[in-house]
C-alpha atoms as a PDB file:
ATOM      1  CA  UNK A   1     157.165  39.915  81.897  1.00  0.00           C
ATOM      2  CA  UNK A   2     153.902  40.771  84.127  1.00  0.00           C
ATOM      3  CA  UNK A   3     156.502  39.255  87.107  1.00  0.00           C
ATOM      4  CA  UNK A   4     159.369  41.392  86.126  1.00  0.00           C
ATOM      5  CA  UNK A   5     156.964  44.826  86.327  1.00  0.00           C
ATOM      6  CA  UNK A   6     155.270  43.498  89.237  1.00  0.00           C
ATOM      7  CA  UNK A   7     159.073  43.220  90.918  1.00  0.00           C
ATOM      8  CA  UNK A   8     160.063  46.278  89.907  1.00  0.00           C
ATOM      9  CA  UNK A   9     157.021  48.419  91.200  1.00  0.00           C
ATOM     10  CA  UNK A  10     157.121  46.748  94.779  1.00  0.00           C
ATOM     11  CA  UNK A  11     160.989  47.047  95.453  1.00  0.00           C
ATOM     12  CA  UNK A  12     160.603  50.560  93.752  1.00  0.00           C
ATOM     13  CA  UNK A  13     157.663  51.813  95.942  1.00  0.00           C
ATOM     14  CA  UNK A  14     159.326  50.123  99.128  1.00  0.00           C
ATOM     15  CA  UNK A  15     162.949  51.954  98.150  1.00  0.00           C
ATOM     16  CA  UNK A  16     161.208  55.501  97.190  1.00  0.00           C
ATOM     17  CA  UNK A  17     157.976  55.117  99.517  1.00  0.00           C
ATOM     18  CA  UNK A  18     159.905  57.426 102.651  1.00  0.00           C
ATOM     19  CA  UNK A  19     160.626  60.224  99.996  1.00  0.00           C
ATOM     20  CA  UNK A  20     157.511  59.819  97.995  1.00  0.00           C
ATOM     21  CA  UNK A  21     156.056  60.249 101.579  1.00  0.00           C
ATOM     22  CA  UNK A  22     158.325  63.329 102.157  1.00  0.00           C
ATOM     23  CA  UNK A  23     157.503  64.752  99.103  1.00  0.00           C
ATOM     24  CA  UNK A  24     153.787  64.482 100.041  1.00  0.00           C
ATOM     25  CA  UNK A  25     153.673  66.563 103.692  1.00  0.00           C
ATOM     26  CA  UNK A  26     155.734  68.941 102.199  1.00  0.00           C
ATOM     27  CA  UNK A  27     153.261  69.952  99.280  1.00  0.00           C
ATOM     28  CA  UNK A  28     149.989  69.629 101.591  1.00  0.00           C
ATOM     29  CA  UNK A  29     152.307  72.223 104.396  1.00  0.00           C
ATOM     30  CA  UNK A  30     152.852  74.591 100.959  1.00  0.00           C
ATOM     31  CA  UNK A  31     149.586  74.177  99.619  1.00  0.00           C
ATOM     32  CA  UNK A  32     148.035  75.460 103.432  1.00  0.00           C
ATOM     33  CA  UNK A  33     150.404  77.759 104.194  1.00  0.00           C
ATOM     34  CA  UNK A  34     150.479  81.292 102.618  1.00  0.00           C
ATOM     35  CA  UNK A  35     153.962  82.328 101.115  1.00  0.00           C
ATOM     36  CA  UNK A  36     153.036  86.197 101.714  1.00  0.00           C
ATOM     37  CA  UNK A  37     152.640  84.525 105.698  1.00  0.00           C
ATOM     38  CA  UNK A  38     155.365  82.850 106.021  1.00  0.00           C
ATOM     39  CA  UNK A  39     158.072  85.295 104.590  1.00  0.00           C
ATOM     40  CA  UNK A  40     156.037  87.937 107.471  1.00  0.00           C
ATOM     41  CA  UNK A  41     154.483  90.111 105.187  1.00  0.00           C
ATOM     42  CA  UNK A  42     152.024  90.566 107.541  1.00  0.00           C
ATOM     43  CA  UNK A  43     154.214  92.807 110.134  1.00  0.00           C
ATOM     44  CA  UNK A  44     155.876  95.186 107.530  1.00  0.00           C
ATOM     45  CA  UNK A  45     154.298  98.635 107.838  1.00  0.00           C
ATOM     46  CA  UNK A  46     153.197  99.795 104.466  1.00  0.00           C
ATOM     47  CA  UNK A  47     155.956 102.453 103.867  1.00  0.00           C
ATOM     48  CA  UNK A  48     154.257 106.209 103.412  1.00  0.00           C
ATOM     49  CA  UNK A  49     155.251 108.859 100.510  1.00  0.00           C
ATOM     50  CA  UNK A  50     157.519 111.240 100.370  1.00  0.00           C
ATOM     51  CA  UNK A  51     158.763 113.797  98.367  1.00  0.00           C
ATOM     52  CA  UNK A  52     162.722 114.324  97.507  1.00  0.00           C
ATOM     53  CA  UNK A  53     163.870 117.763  98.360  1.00  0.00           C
ATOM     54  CA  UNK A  54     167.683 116.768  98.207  1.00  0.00           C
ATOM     55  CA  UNK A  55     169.407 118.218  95.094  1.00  0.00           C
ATOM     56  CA  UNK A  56     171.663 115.227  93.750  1.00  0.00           C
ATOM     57  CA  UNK A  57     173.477 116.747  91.628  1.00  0.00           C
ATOM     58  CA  UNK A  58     176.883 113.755  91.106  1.00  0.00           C
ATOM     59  CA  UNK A  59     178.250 111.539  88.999  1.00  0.00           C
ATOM     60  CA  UNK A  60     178.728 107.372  90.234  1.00  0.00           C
ATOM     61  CA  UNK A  61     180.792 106.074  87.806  1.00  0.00           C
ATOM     62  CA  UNK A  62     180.171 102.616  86.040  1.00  0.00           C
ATOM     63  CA  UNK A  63     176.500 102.803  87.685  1.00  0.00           C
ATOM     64  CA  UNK A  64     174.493 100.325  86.049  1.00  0.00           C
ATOM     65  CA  UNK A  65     171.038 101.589  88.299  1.00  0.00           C
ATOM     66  CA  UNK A  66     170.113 104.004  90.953  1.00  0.00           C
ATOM     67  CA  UNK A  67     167.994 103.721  93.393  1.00  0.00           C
ATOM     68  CA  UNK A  68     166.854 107.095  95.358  1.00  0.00           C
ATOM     69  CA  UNK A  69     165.180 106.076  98.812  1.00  0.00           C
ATOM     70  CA  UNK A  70     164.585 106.873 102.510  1.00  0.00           C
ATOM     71  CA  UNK A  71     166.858 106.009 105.693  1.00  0.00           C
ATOM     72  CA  UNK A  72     165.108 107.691 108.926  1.00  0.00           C
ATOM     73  CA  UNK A  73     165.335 111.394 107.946  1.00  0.00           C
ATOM     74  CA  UNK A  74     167.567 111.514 105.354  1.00  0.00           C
ATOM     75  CA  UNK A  75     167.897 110.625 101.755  1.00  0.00           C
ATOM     76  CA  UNK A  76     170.293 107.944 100.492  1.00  0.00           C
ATOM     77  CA  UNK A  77     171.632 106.397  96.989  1.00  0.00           C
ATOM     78  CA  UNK A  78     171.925 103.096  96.695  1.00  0.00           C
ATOM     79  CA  UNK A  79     173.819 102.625  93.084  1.00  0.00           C
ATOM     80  CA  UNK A  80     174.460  99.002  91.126  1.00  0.00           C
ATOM     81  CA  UNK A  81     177.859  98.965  89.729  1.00  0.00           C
ATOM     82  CA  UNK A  82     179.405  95.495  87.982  1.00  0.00           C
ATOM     83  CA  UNK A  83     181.385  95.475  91.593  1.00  0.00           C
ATOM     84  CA  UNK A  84     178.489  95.107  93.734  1.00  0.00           C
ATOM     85  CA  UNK A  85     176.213  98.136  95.227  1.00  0.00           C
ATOM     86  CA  UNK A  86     177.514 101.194  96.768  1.00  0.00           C
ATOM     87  CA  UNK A  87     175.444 103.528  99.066  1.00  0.00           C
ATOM     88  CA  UNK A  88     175.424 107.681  99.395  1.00  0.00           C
ATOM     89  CA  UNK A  89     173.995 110.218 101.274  1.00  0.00           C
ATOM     90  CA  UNK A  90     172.474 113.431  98.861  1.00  0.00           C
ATOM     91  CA  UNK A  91     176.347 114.930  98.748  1.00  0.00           C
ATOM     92  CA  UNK A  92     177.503 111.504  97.122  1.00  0.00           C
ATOM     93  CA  UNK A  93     179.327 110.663 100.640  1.00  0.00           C
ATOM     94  CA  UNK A  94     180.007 107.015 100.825  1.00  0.00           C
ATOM     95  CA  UNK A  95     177.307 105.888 103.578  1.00  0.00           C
ATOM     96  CA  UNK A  96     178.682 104.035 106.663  1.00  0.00           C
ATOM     97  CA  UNK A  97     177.184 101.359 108.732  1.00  0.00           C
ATOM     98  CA  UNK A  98     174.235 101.687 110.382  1.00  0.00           C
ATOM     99  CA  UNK A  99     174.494 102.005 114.383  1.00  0.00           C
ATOM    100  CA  UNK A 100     172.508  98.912 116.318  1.00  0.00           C
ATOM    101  CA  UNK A 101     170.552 101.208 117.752  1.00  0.00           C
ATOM    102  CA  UNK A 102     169.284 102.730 114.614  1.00  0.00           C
ATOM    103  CA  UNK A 103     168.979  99.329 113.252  1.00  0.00           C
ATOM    104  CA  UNK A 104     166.671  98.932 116.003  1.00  0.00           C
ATOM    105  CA  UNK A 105     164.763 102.309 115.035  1.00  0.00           C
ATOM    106  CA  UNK A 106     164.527 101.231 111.877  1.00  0.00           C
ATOM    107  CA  UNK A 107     162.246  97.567 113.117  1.00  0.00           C
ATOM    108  CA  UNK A 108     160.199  99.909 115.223  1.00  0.00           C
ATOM    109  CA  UNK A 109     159.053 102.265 112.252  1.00  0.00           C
ATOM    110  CA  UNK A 110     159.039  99.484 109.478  1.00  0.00           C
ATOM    111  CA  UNK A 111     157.421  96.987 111.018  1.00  0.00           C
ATOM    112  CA  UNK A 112     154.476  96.091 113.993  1.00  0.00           C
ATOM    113  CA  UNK A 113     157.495  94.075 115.904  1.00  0.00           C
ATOM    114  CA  UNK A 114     158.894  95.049 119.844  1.00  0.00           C
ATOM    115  CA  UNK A 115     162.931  95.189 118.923  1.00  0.00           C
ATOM    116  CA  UNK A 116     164.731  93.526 122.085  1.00  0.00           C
ATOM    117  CA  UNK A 117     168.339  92.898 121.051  1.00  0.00           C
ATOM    118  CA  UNK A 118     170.854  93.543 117.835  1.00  0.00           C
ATOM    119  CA  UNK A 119     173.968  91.492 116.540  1.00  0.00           C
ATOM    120  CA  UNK A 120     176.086  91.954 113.452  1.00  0.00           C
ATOM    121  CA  UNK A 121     176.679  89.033 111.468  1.00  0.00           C
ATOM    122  CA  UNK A 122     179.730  89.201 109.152  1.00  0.00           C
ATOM    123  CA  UNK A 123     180.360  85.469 108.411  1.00  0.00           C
ATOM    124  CA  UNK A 124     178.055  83.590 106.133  1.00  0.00           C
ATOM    125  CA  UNK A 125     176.490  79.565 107.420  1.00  0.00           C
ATOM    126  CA  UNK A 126     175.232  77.008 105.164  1.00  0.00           C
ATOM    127  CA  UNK A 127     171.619  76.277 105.717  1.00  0.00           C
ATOM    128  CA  UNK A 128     171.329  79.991 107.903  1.00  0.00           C
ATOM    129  CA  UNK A 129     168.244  81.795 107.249  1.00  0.00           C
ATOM    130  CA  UNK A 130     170.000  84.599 106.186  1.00  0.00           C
ATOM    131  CA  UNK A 131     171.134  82.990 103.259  1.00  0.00           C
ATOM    132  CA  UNK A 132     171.656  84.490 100.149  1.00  0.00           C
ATOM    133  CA  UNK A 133     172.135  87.986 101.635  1.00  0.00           C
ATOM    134  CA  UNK A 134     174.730  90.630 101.661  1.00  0.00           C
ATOM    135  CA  UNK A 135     177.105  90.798 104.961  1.00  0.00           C
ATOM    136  CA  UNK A 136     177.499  92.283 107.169  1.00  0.00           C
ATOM    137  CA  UNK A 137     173.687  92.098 107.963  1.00  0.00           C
ATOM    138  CA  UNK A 138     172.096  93.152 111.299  1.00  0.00           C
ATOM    139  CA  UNK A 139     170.137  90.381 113.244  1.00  0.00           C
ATOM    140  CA  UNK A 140     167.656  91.888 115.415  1.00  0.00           C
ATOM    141  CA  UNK A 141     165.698  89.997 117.981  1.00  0.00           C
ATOM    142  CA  UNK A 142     162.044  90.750 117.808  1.00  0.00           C
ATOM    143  CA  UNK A 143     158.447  90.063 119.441  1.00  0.00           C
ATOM    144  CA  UNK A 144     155.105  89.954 118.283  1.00  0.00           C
ATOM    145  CA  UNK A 145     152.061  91.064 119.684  1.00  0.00           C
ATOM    146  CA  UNK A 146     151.704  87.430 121.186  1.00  0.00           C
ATOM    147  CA  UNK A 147     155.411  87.204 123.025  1.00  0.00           C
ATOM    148  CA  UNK A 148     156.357  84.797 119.657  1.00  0.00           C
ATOM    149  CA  UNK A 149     160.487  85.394 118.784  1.00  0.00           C
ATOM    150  CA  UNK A 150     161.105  86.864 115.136  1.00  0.00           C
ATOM    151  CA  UNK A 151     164.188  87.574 113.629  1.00  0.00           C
ATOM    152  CA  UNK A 152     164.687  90.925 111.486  1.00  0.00           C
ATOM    153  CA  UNK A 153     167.292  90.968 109.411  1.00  0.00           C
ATOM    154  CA  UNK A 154     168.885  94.971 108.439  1.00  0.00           C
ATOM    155  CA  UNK A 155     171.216  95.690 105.819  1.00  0.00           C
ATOM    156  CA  UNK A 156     173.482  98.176 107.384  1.00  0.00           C
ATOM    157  CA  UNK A 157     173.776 100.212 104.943  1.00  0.00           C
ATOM    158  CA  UNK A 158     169.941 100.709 103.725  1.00  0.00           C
ATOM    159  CA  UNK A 159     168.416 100.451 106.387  1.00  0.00           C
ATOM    160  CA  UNK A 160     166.289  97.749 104.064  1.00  0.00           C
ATOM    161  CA  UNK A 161     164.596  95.163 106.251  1.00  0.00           C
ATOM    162  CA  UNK A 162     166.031  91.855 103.584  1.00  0.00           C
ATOM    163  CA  UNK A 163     164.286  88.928 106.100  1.00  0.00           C
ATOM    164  CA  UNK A 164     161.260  88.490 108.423  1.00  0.00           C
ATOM    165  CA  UNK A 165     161.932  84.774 110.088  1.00  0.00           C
ATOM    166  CA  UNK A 166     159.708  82.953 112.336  1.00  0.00           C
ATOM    167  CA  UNK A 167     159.109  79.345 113.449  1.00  0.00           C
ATOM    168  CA  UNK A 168     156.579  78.746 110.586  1.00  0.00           C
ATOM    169  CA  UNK A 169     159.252  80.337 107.621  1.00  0.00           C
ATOM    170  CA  UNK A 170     161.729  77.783 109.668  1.00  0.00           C
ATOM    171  CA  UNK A 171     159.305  74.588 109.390  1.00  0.00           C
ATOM    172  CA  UNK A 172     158.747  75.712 105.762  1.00  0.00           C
ATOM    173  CA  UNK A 173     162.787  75.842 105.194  1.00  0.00           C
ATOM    174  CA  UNK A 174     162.686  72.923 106.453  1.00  0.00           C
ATOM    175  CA  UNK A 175     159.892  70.853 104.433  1.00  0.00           C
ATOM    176  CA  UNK A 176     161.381  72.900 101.205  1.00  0.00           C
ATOM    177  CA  UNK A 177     164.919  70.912 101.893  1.00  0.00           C
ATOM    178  CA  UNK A 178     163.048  67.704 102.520  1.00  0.00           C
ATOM    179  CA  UNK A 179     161.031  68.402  98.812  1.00  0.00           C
ATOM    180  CA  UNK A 180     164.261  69.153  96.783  1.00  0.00           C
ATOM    181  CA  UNK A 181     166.458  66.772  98.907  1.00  0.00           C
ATOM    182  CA  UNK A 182     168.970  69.289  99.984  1.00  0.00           C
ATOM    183  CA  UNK A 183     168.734  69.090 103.784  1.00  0.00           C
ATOM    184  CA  UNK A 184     172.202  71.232 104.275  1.00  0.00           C
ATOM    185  CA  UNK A 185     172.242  74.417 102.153  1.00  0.00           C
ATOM    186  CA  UNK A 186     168.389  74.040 101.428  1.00  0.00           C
ATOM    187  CA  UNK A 187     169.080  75.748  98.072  1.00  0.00           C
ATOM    188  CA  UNK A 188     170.463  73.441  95.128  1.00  0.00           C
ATOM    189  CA  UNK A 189     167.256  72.141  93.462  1.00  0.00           C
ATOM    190  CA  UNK A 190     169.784  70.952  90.563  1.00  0.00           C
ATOM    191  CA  UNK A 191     171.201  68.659  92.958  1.00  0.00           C
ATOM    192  CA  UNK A 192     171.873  64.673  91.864  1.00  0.00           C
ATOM    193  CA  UNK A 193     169.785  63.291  94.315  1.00  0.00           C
ATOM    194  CA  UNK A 194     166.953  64.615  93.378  1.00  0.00           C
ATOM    195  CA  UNK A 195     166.837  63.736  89.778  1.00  0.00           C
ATOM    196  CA  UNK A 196     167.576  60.267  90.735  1.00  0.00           C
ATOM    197  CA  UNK A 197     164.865  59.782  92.909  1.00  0.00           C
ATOM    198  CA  UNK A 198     162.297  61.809  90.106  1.00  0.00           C
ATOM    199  CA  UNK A 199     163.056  59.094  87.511  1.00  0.00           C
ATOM    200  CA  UNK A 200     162.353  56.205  90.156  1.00  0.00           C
ATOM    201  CA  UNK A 201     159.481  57.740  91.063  1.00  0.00           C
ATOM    202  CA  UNK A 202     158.179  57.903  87.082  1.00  0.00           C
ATOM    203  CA  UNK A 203     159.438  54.079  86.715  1.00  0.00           C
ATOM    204  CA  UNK A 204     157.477  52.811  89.947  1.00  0.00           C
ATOM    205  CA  UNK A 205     154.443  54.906  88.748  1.00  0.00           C
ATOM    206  CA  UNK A 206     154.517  53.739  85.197  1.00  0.00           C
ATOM    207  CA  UNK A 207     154.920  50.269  86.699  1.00  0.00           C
ATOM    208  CA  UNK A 208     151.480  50.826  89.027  1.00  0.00           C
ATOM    209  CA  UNK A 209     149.866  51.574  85.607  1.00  0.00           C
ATOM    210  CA  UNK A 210     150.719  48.277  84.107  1.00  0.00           C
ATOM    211  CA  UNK A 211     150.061  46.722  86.953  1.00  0.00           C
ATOM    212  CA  UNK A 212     146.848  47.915  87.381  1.00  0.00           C
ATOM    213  CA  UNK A 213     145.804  47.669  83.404  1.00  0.00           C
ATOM    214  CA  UNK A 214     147.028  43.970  83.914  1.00  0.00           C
ATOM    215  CA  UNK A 215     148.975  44.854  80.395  1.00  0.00           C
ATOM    216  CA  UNK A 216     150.739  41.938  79.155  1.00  0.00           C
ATOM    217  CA  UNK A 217     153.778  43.257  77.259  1.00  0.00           C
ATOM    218  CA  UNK A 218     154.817  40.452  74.599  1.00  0.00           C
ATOM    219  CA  UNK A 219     157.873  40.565  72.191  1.00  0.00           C
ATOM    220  CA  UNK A 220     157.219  40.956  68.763  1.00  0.00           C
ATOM    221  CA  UNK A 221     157.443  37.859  66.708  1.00  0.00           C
ATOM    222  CA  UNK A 222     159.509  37.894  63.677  1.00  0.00           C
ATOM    223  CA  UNK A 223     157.667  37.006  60.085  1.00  0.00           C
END
């Protein structure tokens, strides 16, 4: 028996030992690397108060929340109905895209970033790191106060900046996909692969343990 576990742990470590390893530089880049950081909290300009003049004074049917909020000068709805969200100005207009060029007003004033180009994206990309937001979005190409390339991503309706990415969120999409084993989409920790490899993992551990505790398992004996 003490040859059978001691088998099992050294084809299991040699079989799971590149993903174990994976699994290992991943946590140690999380554990050092500040989520607020990475996600570029750090060039959002902390937004200032205002008060709402604007008499709203409309119905939006099947509205399941409202949201009142700022874009440039004027005031704008944005409203959650089952359908997805709608956007107004204060007359309950339907709100139309966003211009690039105010998408680029909008970087300047929300965050500390130089805007240097705009592009509309209307298609969605597995793995893109605009995943997981509504389109059409507005990319715009951005530079810090050291000449490093971040992208801003604009919803153009809200004027909301949804995404700050930079080479370090990019290197932490990255080591998230190799932790969860979903190097396409990045996304699907529920995925098959992963649970596989979890259980091996457990077995090759438990296996160590017995290994190390020299246990000698014996069958029980019949009276």
């Amino acid at each position: 028996m003490k040859l059978i576990i001691r088998k099992t742990h050294k084809y299991l470590s040699f079989f799971i030992s590149v993903q174990l390893l994976l699994w290992t530089v991943s946590g140690i880049y999380f554990a050092f690397n500040k989520i607020e950081l990475v996600r570029g909290e750090q060039y959002r300009v902390q937004p200032k108060d205002y008060v709402i003049t604007d008499n709203l004074n409309f119905i939006i049917p099947d509205a399941t929340s409202i949201n009142v909020q700022r874009l440039l000068d004027t005031t704008i709805i944005v409203a959650t109905t089952p359908s997805g969200k709608n956007f107004y100005d204060s007359n309950g207009t339907p709100l139309g895209k966003l211009s690039p060029d105010q998408a680029m007003e909008i970087v300047s004033l929300k965050t500390t970033l130089k805007p240097l180009a705009v592009q509309e994206i209307t298609k969605t990309k597995k793995g893109s790191e605009y995943r997981g937001r509504d389109l059409p979005i507005y990319k715009v190409d951005t530079e810090n106060n050291l000449g490093k390339l971040i992208n801003v991503y604009v919803s153009v309706f809200s004027g909301d900046i949804v995404a700050i990415r930079s080479n370090q969120w990019r290197i932490w999409d990255l080591m998230w996909g190799f932790h969860i084993m979903d190097w396409v989409e990045r996304d699907n920790i529920d995925n098959l692969l992963l649970k596989i490899f979890s259980i091996l993992a457990l077995v090759s551990s438990i296996t160590g343990v017995l290994l190390f505790f020299k246990l000698d398992v014996k069958k029980n004996e019949q009276p």
